[in-house]
Protein backbone atom coordinates (compact mmCIF):
# COMPACT_ATOMS: atom_id res chain seq x y z
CA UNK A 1 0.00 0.00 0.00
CA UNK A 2 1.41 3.38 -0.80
CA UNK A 3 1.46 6.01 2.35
CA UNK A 4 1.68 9.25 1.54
CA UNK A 5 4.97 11.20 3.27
CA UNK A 6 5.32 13.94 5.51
CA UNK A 7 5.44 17.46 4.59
CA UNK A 8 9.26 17.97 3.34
CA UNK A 9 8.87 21.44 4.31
CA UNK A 10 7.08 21.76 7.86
CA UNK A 11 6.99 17.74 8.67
CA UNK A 12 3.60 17.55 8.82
CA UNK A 13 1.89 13.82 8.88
CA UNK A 14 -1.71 15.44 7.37
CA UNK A 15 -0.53 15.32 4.03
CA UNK A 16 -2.88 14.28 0.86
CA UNK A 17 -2.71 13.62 -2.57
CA UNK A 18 -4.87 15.60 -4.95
CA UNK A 19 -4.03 14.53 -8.82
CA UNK A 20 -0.21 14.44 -8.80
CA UNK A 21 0.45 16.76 -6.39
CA UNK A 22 0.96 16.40 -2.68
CA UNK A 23 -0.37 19.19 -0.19
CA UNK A 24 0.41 20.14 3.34
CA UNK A 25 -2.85 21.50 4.42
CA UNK A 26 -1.01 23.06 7.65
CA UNK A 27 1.72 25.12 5.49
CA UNK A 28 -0.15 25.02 2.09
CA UNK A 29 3.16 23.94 0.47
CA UNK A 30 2.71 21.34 -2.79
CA UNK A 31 5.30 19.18 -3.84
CA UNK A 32 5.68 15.94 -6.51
CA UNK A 33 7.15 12.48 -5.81
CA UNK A 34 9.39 13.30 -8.72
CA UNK A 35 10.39 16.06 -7.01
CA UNK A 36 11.27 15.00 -3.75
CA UNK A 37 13.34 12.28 -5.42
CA UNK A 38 15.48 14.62 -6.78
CA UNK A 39 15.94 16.67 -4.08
CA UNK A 40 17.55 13.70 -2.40
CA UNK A 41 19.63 13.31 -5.35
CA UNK A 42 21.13 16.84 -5.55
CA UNK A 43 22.03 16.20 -1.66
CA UNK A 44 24.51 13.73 -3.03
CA UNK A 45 26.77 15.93 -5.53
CA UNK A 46 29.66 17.66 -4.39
CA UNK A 47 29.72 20.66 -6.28
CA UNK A 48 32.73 23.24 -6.50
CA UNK A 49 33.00 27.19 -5.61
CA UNK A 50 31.62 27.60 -9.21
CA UNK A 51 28.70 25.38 -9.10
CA UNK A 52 30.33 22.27 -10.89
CA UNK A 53 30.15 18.85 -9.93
CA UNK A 54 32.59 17.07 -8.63
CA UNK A 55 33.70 13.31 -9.06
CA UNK A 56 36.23 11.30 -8.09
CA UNK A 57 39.78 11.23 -9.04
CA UNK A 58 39.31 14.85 -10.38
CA UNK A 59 42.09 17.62 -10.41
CA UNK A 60 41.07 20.92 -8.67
CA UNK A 61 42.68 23.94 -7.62
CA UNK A 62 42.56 25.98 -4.10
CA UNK A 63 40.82 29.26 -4.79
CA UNK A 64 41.69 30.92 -1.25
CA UNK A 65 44.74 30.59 1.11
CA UNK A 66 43.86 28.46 3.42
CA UNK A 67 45.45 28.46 6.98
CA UNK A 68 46.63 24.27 8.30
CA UNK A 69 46.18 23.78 12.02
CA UNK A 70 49.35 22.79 13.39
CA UNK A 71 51.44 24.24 10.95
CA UNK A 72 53.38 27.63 10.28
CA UNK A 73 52.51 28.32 6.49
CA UNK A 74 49.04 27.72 4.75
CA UNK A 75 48.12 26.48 1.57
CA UNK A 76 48.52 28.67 -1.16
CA UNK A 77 45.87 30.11 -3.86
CA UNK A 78 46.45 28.37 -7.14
CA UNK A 79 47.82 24.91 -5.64
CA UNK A 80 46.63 22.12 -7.41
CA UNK A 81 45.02 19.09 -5.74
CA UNK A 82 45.12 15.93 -8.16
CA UNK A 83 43.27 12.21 -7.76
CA UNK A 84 40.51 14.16 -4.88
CA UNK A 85 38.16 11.39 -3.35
CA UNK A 86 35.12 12.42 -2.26
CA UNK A 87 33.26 12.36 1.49
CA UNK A 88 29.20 12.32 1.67
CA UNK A 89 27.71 13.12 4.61
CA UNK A 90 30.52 14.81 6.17
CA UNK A 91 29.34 17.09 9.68
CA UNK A 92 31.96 19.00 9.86
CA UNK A 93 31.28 20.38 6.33
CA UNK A 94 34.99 18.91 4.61
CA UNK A 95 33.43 16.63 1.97
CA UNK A 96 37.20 16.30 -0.22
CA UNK A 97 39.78 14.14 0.92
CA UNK A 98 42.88 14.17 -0.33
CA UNK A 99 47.04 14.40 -0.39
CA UNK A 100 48.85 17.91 -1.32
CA UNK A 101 52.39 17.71 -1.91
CA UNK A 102 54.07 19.57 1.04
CA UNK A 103 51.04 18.84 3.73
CA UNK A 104 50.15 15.37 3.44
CA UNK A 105 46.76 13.85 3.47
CA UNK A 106 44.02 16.26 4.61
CA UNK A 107 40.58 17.16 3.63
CA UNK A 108 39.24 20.34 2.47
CA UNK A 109 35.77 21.98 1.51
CA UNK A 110 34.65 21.83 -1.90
CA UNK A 111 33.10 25.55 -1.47
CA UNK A 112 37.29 26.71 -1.52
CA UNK A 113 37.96 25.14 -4.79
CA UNK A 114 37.35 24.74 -8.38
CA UNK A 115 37.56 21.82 -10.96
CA UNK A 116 40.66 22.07 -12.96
């Protein structure tokens, strides 16, 4: 049997169908299956400082200086990051791991760099 979700907006379980459409009668908002799905799905891409997805194994490039705990210099704008892998679900926001020459293994955010 299908059951209808909750409101993706306010959570509410007094959702209905009417045709294709799905309404919250508490915060009037009116959504599609189709279009839940692929909110879920852009959740998943990693996208860049210039709105391009990532994958993995790409090249990118550091668009800011960016400071290393523990250490006396910083990263440099410009520095190119080859073979990234890529981290879903992250909570501390760094969703790239990878290895600069000079630093080592670390991981950065994808909103301080850009695909090569």
């Amino acid at each position: 049997m299908f059951s209808i979700p909750n409101c993706p907006k306010c959570n509410s379980e007094y959702t209905y169908e009417d045709g294709i459409l799905l309404i919250c009668p508490e915060c009037s908002y009116e959504w599609t299956l189709e279009s839940q799905s692929q909110d879920k799905e852009d959740k998943n891409i990693i996208r860049d400082a210039n709105g391009n997805q990532l994958n993995e194994g790409d090249d990118v490039i550091v668009i800011k200086d960016l400071k290393v705990k523990g250490s006396s210099s910083s990263i440099k704008i410009g520095t190119k990051v080859k073979g990234i892998r890529l981290i879903h679900g992250s909570s501390d926001g760094h969703d790239i791991d990878c290895k600069i020459d000079g630093f080592g293994p670390m991981k950065l955010k994808s909103k301080f760099v850009k695909k090569a």
